[in-house]
PDB file of N, CA and C in Angstrom:
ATOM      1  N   UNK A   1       0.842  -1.175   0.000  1.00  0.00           N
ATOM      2  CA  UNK A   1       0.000   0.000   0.000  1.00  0.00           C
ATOM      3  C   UNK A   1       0.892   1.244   0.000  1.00  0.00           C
ATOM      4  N   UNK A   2       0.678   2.346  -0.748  1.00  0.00           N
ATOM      5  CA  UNK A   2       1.067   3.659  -0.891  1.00  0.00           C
ATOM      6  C   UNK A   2       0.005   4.781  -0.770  1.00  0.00           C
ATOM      7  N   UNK A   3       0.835   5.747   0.007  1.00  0.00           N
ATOM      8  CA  UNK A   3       0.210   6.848   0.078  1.00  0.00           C
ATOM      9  C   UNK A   3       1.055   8.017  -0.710  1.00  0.00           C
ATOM     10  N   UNK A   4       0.553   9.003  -1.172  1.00  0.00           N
ATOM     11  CA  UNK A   4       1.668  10.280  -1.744  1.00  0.00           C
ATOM     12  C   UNK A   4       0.761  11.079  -0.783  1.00  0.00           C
ATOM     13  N   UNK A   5       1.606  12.205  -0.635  1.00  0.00           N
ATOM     14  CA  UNK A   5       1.463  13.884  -0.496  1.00  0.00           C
ATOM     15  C   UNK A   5       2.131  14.585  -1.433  1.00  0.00           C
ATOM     16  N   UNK A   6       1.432  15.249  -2.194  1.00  0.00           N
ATOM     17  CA  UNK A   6       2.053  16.734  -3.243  1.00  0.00           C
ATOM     18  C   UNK A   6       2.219  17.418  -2.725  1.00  0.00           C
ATOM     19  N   UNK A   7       3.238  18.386  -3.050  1.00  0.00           N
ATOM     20  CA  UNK A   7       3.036  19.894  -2.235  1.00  0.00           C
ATOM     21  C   UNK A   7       3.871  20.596  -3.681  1.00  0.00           C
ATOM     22  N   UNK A   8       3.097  21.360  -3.888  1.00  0.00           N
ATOM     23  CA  UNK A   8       3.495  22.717  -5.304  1.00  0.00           C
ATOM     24  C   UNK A   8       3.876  24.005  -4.703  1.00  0.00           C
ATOM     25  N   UNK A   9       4.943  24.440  -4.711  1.00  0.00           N
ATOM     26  CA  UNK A   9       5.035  25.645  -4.403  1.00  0.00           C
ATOM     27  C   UNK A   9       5.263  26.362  -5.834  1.00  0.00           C
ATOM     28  N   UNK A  10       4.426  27.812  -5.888  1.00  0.00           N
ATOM     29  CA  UNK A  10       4.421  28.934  -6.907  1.00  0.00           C
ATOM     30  C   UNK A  10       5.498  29.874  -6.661  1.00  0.00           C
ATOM     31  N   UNK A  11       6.198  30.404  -7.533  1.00  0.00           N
ATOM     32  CA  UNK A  11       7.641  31.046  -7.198  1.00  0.00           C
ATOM     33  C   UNK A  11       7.082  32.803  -8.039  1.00  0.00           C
ATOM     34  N   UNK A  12       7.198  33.757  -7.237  1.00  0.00           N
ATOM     35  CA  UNK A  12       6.954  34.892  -8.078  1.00  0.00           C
ATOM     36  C   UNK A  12       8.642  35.069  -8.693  1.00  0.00           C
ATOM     37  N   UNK A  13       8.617  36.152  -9.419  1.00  0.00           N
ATOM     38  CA  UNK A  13       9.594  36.549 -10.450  1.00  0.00           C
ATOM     39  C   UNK A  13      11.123  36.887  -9.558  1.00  0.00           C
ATOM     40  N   UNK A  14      10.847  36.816  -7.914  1.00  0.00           N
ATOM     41  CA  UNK A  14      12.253  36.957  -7.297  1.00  0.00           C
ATOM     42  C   UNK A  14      12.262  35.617  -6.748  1.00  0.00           C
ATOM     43  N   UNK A  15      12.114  34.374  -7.375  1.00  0.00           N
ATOM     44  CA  UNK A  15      11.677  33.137  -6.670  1.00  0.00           C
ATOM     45  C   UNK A  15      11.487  32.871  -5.518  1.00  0.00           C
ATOM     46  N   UNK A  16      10.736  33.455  -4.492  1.00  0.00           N
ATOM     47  CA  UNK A  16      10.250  33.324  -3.340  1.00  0.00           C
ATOM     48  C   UNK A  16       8.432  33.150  -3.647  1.00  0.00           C
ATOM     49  N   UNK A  17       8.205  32.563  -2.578  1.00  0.00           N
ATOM     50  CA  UNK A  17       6.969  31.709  -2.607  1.00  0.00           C
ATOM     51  C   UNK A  17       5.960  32.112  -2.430  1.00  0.00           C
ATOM     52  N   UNK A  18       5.205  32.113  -3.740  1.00  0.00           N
ATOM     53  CA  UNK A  18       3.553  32.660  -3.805  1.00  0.00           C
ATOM     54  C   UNK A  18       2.192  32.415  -3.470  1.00  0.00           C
ATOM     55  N   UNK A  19       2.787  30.989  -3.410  1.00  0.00           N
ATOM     56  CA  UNK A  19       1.064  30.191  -2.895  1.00  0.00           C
ATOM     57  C   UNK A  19       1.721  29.070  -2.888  1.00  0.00           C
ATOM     58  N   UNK A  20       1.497  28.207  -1.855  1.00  0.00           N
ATOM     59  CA  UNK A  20       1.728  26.942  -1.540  1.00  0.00           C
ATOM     60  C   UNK A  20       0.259  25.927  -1.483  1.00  0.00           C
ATOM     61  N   UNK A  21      -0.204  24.662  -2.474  1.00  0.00           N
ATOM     62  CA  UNK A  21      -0.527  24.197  -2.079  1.00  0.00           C
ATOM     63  C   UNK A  21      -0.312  22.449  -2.405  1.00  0.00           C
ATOM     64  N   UNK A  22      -0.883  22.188  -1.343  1.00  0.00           N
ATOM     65  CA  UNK A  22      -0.717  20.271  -0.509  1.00  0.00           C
ATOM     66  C   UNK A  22      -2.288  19.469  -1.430  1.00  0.00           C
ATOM     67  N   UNK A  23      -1.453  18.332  -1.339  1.00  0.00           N
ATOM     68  CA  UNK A  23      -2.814  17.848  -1.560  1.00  0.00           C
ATOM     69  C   UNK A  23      -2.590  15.810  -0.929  1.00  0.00           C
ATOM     70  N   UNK A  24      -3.251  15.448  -1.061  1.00  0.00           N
ATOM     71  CA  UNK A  24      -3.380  14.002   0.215  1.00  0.00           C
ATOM     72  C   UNK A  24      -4.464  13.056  -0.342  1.00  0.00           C
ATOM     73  N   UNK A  25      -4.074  11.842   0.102  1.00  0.00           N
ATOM     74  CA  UNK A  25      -5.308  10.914   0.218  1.00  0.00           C
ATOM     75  C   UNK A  25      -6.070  11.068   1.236  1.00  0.00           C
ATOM     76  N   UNK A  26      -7.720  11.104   0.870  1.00  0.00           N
ATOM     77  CA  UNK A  26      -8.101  11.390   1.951  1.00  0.00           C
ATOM     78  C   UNK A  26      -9.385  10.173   1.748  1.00  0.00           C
ATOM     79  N   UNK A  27     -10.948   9.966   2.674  1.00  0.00           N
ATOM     80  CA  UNK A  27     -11.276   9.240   2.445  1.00  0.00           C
ATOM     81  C   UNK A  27     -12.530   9.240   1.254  1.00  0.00           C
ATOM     82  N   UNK A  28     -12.243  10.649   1.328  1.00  0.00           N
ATOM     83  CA  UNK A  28     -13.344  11.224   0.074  1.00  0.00           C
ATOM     84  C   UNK A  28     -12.418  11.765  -1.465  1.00  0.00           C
ATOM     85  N   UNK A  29     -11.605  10.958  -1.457  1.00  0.00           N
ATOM     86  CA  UNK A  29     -10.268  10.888  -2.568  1.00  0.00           C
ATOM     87  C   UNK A  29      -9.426  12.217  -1.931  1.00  0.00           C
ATOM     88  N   UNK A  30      -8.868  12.405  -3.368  1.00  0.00           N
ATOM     89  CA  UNK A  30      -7.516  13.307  -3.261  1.00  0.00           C
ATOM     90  C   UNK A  30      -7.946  15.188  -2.956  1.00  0.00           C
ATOM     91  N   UNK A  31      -7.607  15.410  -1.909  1.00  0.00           N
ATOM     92  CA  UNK A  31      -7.821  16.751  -1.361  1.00  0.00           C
ATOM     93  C   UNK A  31      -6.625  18.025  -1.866  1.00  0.00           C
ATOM     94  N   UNK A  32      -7.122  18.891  -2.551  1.00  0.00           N
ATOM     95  CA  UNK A  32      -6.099  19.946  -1.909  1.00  0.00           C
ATOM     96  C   UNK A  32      -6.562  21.184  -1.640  1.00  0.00           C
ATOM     97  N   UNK A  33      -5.360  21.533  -0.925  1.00  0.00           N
ATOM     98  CA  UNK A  33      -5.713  22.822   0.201  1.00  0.00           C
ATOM     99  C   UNK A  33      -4.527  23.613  -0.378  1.00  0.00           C
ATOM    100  N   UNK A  34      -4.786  25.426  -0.167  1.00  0.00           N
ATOM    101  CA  UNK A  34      -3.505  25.938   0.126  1.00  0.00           C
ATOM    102  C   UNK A  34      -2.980  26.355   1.932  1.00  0.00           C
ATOM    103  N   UNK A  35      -1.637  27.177   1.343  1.00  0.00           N
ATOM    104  CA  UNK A  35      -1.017  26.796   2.627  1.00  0.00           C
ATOM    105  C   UNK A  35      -0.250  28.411   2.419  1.00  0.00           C
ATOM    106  N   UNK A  36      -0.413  29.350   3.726  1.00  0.00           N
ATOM    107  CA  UNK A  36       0.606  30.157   3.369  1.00  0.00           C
ATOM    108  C   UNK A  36       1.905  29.723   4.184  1.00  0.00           C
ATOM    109  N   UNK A  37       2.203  28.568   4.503  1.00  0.00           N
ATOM    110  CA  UNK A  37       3.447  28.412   5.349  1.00  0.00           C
ATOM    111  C   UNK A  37       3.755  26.789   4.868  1.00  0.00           C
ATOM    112  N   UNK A  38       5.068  26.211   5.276  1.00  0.00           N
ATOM    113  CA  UNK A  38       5.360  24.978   5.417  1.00  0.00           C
ATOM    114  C   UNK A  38       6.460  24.580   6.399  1.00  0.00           C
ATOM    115  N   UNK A  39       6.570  23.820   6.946  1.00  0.00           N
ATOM    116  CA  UNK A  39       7.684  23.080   7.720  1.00  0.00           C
ATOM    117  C   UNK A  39       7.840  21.480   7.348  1.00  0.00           C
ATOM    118  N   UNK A  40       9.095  21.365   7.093  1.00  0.00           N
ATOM    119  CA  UNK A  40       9.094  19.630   6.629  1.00  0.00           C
ATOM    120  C   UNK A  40      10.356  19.164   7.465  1.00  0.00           C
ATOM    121  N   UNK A  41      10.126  18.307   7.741  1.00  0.00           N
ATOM    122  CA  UNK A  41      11.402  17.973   8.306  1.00  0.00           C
ATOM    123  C   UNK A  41      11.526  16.151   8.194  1.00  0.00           C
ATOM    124  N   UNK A  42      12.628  15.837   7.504  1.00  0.00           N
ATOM    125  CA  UNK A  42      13.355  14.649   7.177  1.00  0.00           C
ATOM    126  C   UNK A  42      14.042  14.034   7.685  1.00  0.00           C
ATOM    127  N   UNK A  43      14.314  13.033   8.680  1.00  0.00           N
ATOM    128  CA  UNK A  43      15.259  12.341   9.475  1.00  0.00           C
ATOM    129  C   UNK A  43      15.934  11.455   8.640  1.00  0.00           C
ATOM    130  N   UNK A  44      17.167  11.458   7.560  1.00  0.00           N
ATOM    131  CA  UNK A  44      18.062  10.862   6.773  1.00  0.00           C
ATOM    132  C   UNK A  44      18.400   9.528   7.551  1.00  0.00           C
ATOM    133  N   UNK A  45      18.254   8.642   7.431  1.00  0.00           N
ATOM    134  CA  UNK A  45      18.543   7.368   7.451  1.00  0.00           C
ATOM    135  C   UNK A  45      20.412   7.314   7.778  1.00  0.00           C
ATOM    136  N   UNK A  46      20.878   7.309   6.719  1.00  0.00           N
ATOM    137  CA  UNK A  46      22.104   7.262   6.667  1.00  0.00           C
ATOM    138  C   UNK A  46      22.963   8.316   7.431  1.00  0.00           C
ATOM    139  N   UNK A  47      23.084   9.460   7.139  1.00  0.00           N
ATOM    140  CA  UNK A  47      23.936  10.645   7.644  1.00  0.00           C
ATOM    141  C   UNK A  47      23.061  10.762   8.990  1.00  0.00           C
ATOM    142  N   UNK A  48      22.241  10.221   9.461  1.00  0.00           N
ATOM    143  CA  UNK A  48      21.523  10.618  11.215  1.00  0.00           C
ATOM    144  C   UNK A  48      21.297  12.445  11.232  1.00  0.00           C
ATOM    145  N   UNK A  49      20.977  12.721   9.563  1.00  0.00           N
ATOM    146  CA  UNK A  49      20.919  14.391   9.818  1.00  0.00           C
ATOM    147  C   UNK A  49      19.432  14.753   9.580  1.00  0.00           C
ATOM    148  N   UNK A  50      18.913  15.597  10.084  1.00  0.00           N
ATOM    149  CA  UNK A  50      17.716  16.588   9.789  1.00  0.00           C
ATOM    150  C   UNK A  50      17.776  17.060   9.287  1.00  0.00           C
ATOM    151  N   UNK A  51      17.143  17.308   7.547  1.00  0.00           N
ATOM    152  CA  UNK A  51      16.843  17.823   6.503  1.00  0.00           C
ATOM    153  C   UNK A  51      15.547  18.489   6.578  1.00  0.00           C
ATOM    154  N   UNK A  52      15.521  19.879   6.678  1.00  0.00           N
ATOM    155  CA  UNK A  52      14.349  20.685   6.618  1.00  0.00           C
ATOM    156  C   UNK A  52      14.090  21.545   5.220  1.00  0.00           C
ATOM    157  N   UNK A  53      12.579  21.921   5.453  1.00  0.00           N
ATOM    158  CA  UNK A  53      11.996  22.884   5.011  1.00  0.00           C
ATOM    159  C   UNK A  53      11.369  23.688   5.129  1.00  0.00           C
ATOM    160  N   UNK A  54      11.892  25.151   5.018  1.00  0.00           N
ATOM    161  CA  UNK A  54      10.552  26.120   5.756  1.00  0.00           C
ATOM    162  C   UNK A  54      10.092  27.007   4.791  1.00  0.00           C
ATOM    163  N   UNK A  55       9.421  27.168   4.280  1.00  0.00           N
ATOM    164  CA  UNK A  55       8.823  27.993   3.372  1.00  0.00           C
ATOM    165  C   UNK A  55       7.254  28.738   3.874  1.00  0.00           C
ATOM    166  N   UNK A  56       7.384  30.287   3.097  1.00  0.00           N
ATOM    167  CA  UNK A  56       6.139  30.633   4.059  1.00  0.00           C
ATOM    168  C   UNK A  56       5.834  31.877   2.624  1.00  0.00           C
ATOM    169  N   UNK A  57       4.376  32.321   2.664  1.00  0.00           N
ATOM    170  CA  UNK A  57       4.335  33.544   1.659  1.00  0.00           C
ATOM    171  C   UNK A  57       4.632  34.582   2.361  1.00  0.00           C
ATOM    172  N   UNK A  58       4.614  35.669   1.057  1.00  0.00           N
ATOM    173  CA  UNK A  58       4.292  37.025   1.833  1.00  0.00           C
ATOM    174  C   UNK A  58       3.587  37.072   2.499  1.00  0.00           C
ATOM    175  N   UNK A  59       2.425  36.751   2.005  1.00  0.00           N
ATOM    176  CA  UNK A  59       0.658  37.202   2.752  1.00  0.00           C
ATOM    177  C   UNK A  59       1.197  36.537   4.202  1.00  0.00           C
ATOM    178  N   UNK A  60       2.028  35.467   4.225  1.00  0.00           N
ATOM    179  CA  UNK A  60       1.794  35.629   5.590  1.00  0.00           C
ATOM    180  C   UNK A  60       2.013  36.710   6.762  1.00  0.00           C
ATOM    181  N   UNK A  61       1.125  36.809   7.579  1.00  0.00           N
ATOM    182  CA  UNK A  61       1.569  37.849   8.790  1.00  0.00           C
ATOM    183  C   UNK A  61       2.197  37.453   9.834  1.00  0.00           C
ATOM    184  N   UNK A  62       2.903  38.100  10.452  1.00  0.00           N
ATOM    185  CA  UNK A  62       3.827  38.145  11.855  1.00  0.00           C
ATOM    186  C   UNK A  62       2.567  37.425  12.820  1.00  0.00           C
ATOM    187  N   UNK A  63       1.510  37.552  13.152  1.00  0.00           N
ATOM    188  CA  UNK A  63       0.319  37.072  14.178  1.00  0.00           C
ATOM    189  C   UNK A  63       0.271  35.471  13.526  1.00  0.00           C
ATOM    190  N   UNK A  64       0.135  35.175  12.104  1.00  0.00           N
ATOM    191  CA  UNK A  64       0.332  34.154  11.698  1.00  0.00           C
ATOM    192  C   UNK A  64       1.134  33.285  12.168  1.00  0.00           C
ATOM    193  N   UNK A  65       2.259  33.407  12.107  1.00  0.00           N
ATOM    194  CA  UNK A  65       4.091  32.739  11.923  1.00  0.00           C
ATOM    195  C   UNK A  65       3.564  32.206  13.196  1.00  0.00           C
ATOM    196  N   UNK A  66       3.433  33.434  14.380  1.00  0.00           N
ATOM    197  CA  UNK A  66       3.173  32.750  15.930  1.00  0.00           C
ATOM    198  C   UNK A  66       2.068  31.923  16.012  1.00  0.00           C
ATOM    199  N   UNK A  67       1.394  32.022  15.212  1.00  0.00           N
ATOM    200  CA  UNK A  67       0.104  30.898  15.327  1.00  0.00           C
ATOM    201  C   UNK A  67       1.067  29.314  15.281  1.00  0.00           C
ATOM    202  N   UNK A  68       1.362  29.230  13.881  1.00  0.00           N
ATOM    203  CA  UNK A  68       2.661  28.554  13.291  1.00  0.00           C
ATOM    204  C   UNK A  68       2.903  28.214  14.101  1.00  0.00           C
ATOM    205  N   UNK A  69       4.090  28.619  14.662  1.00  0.00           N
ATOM    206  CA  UNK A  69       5.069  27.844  15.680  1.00  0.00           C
ATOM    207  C   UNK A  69       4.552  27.459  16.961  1.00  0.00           C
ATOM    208  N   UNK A  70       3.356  28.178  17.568  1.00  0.00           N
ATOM    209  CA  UNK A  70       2.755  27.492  18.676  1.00  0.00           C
ATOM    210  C   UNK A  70       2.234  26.498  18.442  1.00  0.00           C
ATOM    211  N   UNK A  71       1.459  26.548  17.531  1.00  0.00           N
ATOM    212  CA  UNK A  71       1.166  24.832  17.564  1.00  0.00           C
ATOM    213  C   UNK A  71       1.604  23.836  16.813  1.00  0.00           C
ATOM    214  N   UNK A  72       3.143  24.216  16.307  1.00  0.00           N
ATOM    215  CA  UNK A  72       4.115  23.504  15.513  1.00  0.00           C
ATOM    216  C   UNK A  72       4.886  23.074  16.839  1.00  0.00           C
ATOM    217  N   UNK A  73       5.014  23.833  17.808  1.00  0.00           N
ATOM    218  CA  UNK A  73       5.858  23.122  19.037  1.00  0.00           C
ATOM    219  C   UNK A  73       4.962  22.459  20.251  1.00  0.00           C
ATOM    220  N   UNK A  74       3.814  22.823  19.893  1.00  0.00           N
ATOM    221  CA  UNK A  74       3.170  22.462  20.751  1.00  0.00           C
ATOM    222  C   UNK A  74       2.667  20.733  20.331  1.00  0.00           C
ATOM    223  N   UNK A  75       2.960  20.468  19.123  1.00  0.00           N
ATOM    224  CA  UNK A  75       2.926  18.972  18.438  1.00  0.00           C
ATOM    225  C   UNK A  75       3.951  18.650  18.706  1.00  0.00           C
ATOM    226  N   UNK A  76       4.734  19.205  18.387  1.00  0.00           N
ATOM    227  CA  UNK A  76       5.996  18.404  18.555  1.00  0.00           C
ATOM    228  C   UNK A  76       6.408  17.748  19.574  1.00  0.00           C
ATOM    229  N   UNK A  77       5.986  19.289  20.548  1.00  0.00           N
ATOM    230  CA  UNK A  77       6.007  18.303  22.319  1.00  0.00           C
ATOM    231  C   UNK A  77       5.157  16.777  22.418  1.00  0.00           C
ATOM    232  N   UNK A  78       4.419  17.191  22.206  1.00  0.00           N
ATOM    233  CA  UNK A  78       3.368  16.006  22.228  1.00  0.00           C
ATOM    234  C   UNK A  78       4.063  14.875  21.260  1.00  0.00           C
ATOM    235  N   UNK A  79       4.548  14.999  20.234  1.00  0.00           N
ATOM    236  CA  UNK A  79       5.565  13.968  19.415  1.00  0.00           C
ATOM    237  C   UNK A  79       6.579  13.018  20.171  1.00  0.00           C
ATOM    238  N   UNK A  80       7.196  14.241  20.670  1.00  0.00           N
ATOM    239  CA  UNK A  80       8.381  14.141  21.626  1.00  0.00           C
ATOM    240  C   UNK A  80       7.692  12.999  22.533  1.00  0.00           C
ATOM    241  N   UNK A  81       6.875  12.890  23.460  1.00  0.00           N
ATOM    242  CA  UNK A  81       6.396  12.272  24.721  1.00  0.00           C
ATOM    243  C   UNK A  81       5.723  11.075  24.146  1.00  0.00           C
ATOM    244  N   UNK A  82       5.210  11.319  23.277  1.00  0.00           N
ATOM    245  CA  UNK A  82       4.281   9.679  22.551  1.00  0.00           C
ATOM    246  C   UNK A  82       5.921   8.852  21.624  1.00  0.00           C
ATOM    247  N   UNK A  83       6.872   9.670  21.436  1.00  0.00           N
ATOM    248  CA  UNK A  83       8.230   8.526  21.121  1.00  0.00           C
ATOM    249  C   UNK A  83       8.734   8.032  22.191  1.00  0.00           C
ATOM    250  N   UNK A  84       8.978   8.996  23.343  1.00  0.00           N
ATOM    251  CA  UNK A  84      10.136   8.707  23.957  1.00  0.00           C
ATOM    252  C   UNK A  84       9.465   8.147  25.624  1.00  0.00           C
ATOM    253  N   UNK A  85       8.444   8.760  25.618  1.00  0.00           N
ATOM    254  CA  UNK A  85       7.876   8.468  27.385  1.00  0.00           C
ATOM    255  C   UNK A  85       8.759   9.570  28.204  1.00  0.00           C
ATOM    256  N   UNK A  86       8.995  10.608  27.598  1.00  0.00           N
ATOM    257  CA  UNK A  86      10.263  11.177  28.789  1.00  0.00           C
ATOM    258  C   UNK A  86       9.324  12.375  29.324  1.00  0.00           C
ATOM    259  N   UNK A  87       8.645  12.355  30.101  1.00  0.00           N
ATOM    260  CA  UNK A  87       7.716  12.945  30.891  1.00  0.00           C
ATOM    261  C   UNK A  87       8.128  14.407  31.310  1.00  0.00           C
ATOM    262  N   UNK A  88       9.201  14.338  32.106  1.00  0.00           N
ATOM    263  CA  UNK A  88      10.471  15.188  32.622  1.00  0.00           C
ATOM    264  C   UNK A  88      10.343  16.355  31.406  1.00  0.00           C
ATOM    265  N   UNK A  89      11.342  15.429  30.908  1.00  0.00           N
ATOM    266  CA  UNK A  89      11.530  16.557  29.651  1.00  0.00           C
ATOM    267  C   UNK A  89      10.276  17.553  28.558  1.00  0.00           C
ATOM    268  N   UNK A  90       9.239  16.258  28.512  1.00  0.00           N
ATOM    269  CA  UNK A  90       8.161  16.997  27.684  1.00  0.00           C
ATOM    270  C   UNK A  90       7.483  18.013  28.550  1.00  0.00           C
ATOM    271  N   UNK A  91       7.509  18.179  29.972  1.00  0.00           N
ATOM    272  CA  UNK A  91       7.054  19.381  30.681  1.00  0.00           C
ATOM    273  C   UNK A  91       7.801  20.382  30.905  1.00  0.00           C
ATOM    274  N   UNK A  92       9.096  20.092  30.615  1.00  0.00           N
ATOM    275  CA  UNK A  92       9.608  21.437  30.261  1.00  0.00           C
ATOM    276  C   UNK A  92       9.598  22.056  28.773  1.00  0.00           C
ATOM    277  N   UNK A  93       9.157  21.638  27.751  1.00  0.00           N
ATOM    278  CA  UNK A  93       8.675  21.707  26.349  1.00  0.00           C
ATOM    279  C   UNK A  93       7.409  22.246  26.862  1.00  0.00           C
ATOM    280  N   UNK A  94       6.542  21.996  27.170  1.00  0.00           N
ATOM    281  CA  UNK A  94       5.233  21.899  27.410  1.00  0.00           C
ATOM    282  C   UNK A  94       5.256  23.621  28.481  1.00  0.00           C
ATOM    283  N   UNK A  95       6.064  23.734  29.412  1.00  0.00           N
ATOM    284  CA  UNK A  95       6.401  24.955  30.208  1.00  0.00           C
ATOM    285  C   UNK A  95       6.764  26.266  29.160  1.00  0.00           C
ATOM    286  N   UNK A  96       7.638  25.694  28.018  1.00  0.00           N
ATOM    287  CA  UNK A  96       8.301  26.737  26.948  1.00  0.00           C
ATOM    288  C   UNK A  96       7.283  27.245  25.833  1.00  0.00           C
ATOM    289  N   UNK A  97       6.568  26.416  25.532  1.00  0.00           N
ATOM    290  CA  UNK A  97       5.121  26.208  24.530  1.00  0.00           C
ATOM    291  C   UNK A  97       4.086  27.192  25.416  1.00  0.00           C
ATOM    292  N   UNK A  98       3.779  27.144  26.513  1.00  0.00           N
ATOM    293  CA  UNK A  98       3.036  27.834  27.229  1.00  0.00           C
ATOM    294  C   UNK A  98       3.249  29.202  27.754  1.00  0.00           C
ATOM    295  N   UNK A  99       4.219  29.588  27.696  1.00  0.00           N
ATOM    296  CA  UNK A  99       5.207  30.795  27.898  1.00  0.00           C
ATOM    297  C   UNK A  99       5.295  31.314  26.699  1.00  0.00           C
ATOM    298  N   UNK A 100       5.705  30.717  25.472  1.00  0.00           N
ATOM    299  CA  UNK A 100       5.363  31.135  23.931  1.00  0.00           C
ATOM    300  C   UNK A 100       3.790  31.785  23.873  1.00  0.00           C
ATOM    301  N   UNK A 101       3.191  30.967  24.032  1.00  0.00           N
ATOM    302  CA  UNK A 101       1.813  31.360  23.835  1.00  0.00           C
ATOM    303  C   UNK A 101       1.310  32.348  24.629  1.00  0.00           C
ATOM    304  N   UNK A 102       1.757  32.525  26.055  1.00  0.00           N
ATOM    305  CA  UNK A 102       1.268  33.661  26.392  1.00  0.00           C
ATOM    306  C   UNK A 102       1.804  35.106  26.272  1.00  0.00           C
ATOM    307  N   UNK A 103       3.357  34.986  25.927  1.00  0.00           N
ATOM    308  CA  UNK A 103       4.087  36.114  25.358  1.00  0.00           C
ATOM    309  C   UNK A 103       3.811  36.502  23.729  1.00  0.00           C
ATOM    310  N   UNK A 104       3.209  35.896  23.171  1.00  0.00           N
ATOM    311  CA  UNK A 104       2.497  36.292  21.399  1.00  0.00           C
ATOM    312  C   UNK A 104       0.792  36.651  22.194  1.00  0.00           C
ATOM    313  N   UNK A 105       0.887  36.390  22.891  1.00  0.00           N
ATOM    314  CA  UNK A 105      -0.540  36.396  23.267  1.00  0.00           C
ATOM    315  C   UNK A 105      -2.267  35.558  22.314  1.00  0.00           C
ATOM    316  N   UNK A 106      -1.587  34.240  22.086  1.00  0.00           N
ATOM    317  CA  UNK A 106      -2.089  33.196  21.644  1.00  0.00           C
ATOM    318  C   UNK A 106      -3.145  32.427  22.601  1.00  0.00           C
ATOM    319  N   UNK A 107      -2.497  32.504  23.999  1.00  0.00           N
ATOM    320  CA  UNK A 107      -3.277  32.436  24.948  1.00  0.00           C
ATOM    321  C   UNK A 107      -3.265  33.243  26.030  1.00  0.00           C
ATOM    322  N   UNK A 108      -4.275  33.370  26.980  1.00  0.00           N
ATOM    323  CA  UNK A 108      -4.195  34.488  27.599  1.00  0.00           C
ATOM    324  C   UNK A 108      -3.186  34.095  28.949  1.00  0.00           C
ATOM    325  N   UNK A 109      -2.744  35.486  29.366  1.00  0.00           N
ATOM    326  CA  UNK A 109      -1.385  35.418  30.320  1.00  0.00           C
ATOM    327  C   UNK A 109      -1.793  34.454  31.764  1.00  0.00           C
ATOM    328  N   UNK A 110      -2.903  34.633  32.000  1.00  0.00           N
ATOM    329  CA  UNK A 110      -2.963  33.732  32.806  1.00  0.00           C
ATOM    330  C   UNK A 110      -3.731  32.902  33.269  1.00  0.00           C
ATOM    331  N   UNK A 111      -3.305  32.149  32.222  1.00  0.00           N
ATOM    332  CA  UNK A 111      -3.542  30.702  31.705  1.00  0.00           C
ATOM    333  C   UNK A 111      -2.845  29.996  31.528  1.00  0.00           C
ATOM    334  N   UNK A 112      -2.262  28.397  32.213  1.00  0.00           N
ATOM    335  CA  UNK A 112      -1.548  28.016  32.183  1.00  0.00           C
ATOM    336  C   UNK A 112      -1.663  26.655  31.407  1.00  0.00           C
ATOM    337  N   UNK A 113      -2.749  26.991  30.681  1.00  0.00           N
ATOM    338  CA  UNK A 113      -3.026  25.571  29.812  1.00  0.00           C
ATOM    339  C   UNK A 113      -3.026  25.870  28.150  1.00  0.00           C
ATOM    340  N   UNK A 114      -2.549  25.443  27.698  1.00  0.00           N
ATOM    341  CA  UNK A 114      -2.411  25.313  25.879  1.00  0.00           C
ATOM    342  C   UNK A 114      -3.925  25.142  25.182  1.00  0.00           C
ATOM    343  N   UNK A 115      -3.705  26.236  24.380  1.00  0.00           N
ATOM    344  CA  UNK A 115      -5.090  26.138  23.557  1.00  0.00           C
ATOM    345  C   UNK A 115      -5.669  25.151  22.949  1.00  0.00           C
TER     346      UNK A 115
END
């Protein structure tokens, strides 16, 4: 069994990125969406290196990006703890994620729980 994901990125005339969009198997067939942002990240087999990608449009906004990364780290934490069981550590991820969010003001200051 195979699955693909596409992802097209549009390049304006200074090749930076105009519209990003994804598309997936889904259960009502093949979906696509756009995207004004991306993050990819590749764990290489061989070299044990992390191969990324970050791509984002103009249109995106600064209130955006922080949307982005809060709940890009706020998965990740959660990634982190469903691989490893390291409890310890994912609450201090989980402490940094929550401190993110209330300094963008994603969530409110005092609130100590993730949106």
């Amino acid at each position: 069994m195979k699955s693909d994901i596409k992802i097209t990125v549009e390049l304006d005339s200074k090749k930076q990125p105009e519209k990003i969009t994804w598309s997936a198997d889904s259960p009502d067939g093949v979906q696509t969406r756009e995207s004004k942002a991306l993050l990819l990240s590749f764990f290489d087999t061989a070299s044990l290196e992390t191969f990324k990608i970050d791509l984002w449009t103009n249109e995106m906004q600064i209130a955006e990006m922080d949307r982005l990364m809060f709940h890009t780290l706020r998965a990740l934490t959660d990634t982190y703890y469903k691989a490893t069981k390291n409890e310890e550590l994912a609450n201090h991820m989980r402490s940094f994620v929550d401190h993110f969010g209330e300094f963008t003001s994603i969530i409110p200051k005092e609130s100590k729980q993730s949106e």
